[in-house]
PDB file of N, CA and C in Angstrom:
ATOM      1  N   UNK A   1       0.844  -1.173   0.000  1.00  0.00           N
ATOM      2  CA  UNK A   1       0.000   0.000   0.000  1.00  0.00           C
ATOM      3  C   UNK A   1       0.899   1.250   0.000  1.00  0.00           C
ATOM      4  N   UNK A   2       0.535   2.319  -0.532  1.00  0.00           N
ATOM      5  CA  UNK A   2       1.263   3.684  -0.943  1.00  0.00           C
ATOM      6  C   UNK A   2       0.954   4.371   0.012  1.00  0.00           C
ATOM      7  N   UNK A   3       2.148   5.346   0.442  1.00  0.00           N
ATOM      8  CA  UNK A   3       1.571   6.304   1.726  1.00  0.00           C
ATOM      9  C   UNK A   3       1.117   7.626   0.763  1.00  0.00           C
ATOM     10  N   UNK A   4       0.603   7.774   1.828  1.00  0.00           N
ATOM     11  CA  UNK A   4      -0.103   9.457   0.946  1.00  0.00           C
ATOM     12  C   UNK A   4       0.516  10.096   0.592  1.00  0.00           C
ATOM     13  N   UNK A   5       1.638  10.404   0.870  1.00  0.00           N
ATOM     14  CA  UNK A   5       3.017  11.409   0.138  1.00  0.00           C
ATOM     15  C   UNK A   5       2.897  11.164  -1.344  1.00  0.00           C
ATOM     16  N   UNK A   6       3.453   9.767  -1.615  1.00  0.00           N
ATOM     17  CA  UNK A   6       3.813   9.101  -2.578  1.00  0.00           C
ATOM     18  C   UNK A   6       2.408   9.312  -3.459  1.00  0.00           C
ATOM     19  N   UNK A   7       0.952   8.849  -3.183  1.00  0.00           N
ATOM     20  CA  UNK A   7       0.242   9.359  -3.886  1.00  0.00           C
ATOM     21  C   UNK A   7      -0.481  10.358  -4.402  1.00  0.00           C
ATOM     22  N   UNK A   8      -0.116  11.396  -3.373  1.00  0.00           N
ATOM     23  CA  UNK A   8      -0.277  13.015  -3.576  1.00  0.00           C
ATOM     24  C   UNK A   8       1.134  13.531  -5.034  1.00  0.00           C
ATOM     25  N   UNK A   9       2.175  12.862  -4.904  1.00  0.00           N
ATOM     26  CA  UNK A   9       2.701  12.730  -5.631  1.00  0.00           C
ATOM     27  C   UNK A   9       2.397  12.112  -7.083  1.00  0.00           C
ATOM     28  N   UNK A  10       2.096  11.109  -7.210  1.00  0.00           N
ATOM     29  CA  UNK A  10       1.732  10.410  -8.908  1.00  0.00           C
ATOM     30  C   UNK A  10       0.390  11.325  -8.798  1.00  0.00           C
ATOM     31  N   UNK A  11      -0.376  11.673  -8.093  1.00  0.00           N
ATOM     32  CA  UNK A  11      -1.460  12.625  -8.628  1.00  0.00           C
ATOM     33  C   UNK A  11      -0.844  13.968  -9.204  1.00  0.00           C
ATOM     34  N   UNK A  12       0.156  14.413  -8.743  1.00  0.00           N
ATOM     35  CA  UNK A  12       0.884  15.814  -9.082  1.00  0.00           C
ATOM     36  C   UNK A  12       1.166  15.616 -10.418  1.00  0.00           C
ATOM     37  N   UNK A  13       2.167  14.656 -10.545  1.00  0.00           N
ATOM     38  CA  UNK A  13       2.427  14.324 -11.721  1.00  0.00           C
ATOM     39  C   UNK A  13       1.806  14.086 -13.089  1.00  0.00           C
ATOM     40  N   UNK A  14       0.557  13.444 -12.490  1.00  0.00           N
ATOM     41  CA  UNK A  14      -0.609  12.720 -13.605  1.00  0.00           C
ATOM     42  C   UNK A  14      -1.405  14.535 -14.098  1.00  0.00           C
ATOM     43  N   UNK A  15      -1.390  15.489 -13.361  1.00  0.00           N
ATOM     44  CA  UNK A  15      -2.303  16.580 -13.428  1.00  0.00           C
ATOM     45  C   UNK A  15      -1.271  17.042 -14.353  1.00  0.00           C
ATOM     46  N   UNK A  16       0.012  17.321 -14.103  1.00  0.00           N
ATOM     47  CA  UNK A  16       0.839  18.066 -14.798  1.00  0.00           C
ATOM     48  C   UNK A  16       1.087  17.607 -16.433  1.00  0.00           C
ATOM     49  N   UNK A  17       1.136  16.551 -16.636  1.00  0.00           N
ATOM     50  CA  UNK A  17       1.636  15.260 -17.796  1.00  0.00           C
ATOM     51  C   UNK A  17      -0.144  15.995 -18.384  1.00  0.00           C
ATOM     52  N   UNK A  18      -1.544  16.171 -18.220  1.00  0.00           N
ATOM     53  CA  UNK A  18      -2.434  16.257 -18.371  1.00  0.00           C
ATOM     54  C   UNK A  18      -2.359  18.239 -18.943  1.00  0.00           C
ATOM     55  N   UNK A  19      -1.354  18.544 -17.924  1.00  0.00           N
ATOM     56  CA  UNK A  19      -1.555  20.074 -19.108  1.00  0.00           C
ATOM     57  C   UNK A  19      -0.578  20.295 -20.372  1.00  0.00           C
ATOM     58  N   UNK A  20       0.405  19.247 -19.699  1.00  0.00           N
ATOM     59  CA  UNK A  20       1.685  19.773 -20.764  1.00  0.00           C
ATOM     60  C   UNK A  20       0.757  19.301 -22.289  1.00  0.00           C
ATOM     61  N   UNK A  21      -0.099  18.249 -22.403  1.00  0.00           N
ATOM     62  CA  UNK A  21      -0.565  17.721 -23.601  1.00  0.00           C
ATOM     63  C   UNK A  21      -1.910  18.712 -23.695  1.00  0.00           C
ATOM     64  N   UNK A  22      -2.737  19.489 -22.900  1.00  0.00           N
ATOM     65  CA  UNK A  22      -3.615  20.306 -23.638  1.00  0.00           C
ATOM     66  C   UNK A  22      -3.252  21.460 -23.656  1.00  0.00           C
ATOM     67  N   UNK A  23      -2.003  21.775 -23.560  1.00  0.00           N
ATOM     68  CA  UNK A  23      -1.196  22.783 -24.023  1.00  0.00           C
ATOM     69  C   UNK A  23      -0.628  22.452 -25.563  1.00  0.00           C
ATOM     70  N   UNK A  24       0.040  21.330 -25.631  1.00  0.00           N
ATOM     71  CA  UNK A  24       0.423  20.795 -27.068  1.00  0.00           C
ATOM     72  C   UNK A  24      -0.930  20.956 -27.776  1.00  0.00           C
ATOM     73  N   UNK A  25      -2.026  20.452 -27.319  1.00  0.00           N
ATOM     74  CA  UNK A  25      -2.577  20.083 -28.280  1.00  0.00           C
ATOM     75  C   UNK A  25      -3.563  21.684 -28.629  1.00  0.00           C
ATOM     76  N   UNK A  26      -3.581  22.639 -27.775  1.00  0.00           N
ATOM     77  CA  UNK A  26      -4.226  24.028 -28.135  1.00  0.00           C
ATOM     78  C   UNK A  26      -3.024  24.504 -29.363  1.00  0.00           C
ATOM     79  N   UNK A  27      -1.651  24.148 -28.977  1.00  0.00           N
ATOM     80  CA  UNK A  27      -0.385  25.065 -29.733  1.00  0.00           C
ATOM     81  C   UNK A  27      -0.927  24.442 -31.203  1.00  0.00           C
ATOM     82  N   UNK A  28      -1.286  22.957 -31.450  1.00  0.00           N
ATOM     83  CA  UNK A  28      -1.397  22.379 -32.710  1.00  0.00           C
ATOM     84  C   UNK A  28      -2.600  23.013 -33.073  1.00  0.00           C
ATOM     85  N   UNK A  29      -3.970  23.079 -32.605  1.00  0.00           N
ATOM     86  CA  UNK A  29      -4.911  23.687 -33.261  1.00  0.00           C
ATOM     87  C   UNK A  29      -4.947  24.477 -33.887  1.00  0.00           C
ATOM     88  N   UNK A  30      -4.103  25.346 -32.933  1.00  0.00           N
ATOM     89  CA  UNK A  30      -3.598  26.946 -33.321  1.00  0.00           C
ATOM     90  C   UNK A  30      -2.943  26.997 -34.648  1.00  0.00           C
ATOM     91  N   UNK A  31      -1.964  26.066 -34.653  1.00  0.00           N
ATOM     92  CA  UNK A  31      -1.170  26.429 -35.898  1.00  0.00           C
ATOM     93  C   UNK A  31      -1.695  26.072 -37.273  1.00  0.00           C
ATOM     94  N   UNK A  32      -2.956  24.788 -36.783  1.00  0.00           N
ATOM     95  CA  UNK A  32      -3.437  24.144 -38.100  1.00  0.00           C
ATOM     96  C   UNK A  32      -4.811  25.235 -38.266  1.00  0.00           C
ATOM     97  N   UNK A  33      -5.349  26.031 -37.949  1.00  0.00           N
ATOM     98  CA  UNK A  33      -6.243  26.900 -38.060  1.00  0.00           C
ATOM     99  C   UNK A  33      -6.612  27.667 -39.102  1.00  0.00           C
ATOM    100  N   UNK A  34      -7.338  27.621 -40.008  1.00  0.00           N
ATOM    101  CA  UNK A  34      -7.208  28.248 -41.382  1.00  0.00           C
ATOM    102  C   UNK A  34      -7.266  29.586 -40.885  1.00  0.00           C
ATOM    103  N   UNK A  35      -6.603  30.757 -42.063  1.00  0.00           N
ATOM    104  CA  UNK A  35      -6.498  31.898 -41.768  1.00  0.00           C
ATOM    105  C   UNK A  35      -6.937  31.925 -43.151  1.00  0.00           C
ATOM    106  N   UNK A  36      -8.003  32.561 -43.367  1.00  0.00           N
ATOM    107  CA  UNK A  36      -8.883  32.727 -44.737  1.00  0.00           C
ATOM    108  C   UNK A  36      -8.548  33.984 -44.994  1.00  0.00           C
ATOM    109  N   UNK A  37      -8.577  35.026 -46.001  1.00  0.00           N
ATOM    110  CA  UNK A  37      -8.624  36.107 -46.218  1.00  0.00           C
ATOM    111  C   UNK A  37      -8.573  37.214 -45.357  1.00  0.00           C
ATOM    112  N   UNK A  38      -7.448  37.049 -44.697  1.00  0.00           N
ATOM    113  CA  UNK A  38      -7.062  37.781 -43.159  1.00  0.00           C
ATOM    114  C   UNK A  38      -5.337  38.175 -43.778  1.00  0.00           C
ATOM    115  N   UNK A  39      -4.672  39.485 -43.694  1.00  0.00           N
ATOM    116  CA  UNK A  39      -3.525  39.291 -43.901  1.00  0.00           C
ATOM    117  C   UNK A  39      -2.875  39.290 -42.421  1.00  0.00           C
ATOM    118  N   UNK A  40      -1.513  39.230 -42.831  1.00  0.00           N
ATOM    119  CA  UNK A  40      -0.974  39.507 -41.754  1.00  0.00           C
ATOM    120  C   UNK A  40      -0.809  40.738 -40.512  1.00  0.00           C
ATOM    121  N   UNK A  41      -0.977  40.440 -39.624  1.00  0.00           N
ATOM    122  CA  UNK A  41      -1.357  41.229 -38.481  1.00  0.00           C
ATOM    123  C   UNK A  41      -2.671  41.884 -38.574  1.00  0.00           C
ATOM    124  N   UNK A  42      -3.639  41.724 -39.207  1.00  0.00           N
ATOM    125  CA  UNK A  42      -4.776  42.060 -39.320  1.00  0.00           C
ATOM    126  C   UNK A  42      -5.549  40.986 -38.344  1.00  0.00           C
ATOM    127  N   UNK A  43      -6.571  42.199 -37.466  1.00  0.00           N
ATOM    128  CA  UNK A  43      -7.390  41.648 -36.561  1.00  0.00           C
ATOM    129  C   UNK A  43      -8.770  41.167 -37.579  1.00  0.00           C
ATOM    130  N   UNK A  44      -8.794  39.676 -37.669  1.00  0.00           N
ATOM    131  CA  UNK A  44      -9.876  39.261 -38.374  1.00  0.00           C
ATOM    132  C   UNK A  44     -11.161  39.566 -37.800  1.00  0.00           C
ATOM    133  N   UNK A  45     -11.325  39.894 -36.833  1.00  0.00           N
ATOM    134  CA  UNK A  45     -13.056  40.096 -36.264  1.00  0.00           C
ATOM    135  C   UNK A  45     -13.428  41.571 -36.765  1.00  0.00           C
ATOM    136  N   UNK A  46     -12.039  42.529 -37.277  1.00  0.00           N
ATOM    137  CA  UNK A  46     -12.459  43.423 -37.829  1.00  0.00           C
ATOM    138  C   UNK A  46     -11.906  43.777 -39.144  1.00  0.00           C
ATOM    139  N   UNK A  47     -11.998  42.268 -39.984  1.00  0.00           N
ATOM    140  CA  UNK A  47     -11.461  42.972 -41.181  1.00  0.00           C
ATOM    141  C   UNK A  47     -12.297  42.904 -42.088  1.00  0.00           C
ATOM    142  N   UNK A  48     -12.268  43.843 -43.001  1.00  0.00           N
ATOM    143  CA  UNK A  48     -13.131  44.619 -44.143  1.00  0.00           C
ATOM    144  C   UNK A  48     -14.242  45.313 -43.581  1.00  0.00           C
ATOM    145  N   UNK A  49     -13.962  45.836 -42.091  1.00  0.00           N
ATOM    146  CA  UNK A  49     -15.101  46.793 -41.754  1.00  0.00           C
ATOM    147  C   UNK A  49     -14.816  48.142 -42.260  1.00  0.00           C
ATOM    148  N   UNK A  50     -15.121  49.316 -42.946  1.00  0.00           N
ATOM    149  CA  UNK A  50     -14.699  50.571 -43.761  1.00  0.00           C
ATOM    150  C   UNK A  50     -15.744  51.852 -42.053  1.00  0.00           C
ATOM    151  N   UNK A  51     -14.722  52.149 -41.806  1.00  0.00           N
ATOM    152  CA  UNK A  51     -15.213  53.423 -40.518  1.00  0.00           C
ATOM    153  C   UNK A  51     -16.063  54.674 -41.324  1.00  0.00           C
ATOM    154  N   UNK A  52     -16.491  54.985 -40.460  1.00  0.00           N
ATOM    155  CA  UNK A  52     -17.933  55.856 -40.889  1.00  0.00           C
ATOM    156  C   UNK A  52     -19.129  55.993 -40.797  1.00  0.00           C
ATOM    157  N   UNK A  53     -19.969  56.475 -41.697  1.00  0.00           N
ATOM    158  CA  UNK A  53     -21.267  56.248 -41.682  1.00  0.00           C
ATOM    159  C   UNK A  53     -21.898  54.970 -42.195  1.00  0.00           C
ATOM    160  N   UNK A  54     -22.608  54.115 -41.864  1.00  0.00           N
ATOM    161  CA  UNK A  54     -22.572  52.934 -42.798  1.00  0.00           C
ATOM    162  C   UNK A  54     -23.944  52.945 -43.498  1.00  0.00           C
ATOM    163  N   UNK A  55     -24.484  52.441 -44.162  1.00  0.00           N
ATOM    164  CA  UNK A  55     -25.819  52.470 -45.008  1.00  0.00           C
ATOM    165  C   UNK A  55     -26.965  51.901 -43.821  1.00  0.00           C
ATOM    166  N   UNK A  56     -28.294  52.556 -44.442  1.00  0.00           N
ATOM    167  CA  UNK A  56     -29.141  51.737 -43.918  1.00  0.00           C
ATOM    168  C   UNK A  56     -29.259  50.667 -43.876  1.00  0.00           C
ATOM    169  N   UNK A  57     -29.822  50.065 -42.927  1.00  0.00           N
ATOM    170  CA  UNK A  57     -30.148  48.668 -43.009  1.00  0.00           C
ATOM    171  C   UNK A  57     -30.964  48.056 -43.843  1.00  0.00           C
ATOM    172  N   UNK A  58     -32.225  48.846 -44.165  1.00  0.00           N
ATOM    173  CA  UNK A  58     -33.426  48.861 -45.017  1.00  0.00           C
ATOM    174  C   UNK A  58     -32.912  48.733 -46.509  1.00  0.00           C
ATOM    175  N   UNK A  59     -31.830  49.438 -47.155  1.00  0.00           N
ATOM    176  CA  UNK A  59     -31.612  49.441 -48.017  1.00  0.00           C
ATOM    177  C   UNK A  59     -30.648  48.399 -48.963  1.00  0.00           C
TER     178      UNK A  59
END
């Protein structure tokens, strides 16, 4: 039987081993992520918005 040290321990371990891989695996998403018609350094949530007045909606 394991004293509690020892299994407070492989739990430490098992949590840590558990981020290093959803860390890998956010870095891979990230990189495989299509970037569609976005250039570089352009904030896509605001690109091809033109500042100003904008048209009606109605129209």
């Amino acid at each position: 039987m394991q004293k509690q040290g020892a299994q407070k321990r492989q739990k430490e371990r098992a949590r840590q081993e558990k981020q290093r891989e959803k860390l890998a695996n956010r870095q891979e998403r990230k990189k495989d992520k299509p970037r569609e018609g976005v250039a570089p350094g352009e904030d896509p949530d605001i690109a091809g918005i033109v500042p100003g007045p904008q048209p009606p909606a109605w129209e």
